[in-house]
N, C-alpha and C. Protein backbone atom coordinates (compact mmCIF):
# COMPACT_ATOMS: atom_id res chain seq x y z
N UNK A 1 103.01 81.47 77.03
CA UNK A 1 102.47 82.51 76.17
C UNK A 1 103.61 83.42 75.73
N UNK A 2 103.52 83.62 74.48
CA UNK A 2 104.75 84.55 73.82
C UNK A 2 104.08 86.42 74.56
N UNK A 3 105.58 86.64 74.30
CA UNK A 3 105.19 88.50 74.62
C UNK A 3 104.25 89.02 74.04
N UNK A 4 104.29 89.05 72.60
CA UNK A 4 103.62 89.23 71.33
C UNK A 4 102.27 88.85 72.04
N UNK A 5 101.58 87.56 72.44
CA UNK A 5 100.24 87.54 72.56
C UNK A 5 100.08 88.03 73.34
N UNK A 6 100.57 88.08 74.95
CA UNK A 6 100.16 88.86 75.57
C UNK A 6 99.80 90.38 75.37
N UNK A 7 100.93 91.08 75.22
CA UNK A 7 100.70 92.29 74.53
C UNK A 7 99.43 92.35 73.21
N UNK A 8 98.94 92.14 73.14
CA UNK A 8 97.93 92.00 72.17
C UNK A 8 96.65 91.70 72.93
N UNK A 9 96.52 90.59 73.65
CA UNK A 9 95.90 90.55 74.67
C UNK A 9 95.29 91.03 75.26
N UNK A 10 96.22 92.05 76.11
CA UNK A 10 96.22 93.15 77.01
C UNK A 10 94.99 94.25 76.20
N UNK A 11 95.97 94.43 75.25
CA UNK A 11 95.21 96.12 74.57
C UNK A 11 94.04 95.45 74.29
N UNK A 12 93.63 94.26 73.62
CA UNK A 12 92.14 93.46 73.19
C UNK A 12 91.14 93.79 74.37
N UNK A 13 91.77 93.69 75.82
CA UNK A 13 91.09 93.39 76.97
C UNK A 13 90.60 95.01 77.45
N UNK A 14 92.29 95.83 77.62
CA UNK A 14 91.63 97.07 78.23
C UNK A 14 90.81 97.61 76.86
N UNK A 15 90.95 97.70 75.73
CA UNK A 15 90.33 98.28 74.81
C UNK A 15 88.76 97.55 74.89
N UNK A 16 87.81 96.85 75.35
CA UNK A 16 86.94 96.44 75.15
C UNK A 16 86.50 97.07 76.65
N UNK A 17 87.35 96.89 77.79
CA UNK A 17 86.28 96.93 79.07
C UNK A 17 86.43 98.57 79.00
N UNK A 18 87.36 99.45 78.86
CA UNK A 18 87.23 100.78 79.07
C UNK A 18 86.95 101.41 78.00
N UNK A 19 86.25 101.00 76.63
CA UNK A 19 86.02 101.61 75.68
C UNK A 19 86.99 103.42 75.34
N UNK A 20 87.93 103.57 75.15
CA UNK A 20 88.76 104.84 75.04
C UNK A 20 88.48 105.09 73.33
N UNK A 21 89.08 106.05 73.39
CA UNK A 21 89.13 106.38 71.46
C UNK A 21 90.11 105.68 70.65
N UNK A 22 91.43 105.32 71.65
CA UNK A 22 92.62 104.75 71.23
C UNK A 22 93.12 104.35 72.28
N UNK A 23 93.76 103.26 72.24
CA UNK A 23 94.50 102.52 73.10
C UNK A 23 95.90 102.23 72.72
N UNK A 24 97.21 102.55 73.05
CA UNK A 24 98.20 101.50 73.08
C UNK A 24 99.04 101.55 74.34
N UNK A 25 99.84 99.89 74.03
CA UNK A 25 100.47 99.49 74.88
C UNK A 25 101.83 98.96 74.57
N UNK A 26 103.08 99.28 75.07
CA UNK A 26 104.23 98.89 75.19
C UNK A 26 104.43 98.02 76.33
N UNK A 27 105.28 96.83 75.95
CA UNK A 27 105.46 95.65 77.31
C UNK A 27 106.84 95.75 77.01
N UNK A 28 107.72 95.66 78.10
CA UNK A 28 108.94 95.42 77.78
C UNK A 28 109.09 94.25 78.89
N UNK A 29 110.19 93.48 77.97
CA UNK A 29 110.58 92.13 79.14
C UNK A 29 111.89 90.94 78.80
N UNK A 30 112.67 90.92 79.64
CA UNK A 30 113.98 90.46 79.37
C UNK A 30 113.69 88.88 80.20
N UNK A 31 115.02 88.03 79.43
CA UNK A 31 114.80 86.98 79.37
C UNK A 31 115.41 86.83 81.19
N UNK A 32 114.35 86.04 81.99
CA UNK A 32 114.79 86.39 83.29
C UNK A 32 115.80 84.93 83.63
N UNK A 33 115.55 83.37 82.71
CA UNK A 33 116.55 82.33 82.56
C UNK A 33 117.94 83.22 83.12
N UNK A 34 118.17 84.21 81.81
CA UNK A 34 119.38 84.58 82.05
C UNK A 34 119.99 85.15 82.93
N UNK A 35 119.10 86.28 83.86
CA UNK A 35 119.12 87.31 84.80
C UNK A 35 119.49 85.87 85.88
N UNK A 36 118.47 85.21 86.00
CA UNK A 36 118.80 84.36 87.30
C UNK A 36 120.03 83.53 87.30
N UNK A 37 121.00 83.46 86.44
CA UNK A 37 121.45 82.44 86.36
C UNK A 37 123.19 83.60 86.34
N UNK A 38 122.64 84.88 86.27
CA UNK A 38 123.67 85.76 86.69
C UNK A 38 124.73 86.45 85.43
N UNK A 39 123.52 86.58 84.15
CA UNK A 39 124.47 86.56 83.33
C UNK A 39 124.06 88.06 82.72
N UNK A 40 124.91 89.33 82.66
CA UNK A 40 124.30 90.78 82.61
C UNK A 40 124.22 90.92 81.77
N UNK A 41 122.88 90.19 81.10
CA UNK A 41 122.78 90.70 79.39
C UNK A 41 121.61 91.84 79.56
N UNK A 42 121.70 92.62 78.68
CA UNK A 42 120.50 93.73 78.87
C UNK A 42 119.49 93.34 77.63
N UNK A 43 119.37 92.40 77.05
CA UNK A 43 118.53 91.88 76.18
C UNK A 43 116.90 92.44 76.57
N UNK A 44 116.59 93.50 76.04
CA UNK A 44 115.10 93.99 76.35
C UNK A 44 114.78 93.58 75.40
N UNK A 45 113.59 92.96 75.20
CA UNK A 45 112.38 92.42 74.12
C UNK A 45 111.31 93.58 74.63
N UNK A 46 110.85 94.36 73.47
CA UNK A 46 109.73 95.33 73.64
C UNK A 46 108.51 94.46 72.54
N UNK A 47 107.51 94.82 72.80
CA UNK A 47 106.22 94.58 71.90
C UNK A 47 105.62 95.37 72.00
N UNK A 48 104.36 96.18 70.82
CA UNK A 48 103.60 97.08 71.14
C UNK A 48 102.00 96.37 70.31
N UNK A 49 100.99 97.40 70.38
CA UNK A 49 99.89 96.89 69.83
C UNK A 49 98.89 97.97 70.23
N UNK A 50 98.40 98.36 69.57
CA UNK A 50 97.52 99.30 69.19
C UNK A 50 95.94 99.19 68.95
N UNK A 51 94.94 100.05 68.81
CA UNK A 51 94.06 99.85 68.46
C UNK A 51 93.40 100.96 68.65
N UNK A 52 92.17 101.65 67.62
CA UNK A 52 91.48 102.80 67.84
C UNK A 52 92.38 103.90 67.16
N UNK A 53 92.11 104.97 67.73
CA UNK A 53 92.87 106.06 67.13
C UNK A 53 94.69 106.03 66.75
N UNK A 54 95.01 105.10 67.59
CA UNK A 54 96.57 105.14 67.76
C UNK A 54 96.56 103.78 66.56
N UNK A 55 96.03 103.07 66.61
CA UNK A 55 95.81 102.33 64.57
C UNK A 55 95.47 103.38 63.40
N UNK A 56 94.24 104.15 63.70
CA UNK A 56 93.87 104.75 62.53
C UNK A 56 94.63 105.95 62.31
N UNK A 57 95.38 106.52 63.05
CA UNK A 57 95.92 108.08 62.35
C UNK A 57 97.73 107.34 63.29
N UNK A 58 98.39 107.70 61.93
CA UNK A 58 99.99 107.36 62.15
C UNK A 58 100.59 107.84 62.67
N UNK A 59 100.53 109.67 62.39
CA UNK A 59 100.67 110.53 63.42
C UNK A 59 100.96 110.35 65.05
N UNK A 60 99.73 109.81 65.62
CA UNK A 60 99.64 109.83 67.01
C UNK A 60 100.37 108.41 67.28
N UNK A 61 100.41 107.41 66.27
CA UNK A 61 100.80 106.45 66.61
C UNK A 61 102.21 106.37 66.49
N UNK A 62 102.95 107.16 65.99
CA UNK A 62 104.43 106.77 65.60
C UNK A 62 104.75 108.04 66.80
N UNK A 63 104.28 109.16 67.46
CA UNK A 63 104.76 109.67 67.96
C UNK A 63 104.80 109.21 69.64
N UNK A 64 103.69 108.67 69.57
CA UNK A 64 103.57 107.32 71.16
C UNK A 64 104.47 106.55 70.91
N UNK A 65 104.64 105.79 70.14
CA UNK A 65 105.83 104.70 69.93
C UNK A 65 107.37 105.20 70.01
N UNK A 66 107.61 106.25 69.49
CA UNK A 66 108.61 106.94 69.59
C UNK A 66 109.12 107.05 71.38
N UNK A 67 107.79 107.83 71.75
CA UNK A 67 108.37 108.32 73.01
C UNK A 67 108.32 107.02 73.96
N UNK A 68 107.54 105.88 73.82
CA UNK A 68 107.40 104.50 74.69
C UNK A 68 108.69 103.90 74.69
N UNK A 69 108.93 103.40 73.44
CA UNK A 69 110.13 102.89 72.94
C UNK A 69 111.41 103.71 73.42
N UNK A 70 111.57 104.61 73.82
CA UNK A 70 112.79 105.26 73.91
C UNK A 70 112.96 105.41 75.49
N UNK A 71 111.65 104.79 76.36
CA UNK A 71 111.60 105.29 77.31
C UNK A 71 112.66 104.02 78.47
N UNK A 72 113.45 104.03 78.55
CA UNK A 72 114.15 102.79 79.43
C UNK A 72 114.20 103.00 81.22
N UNK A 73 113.17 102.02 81.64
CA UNK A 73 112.64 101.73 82.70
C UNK A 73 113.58 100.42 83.45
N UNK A 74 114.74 100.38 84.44
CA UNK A 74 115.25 99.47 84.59
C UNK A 74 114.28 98.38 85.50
N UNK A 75 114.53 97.27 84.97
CA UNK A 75 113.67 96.08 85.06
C UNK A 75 114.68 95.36 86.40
């Protein structure tokens, strides 16, 4: 499964069982082939996906994305 579906996935899933006003989600995830094999690339692949309020008003959505995206969590 690509990042992309999962992440999409995800928000499809919590957005249906916890009904919220808006949902999003940032996944971040590096290629681990490489990690195991000992090679220090910092290659982060992020995906996001949205739905509800954080789709309908840009506002809230570019300012979540902003602060998700910027947020570096070592993996």
């Amino acid at each position: 499964m690509k990042q992309e579906d999962f992440t999409q996935e995800a928000v499809d899933l919590f957005y249906k069982r916890l009904q919220p006003q808006g949902l999003a989600i940032v996944v971040s995830g590096v290629h681990l082939c490489m990690k195991m094999r000992g090679v220090h690339c910092e290659a982060v692949n992020k995906t996001s996906a949205v739905k509800g309020d954080f789709k309908d008003y840009e506002r809230t959505r570019d300012e979540f994305l902003s602060l998700a995206t910027n947020f570096n969590h070592p993996l």
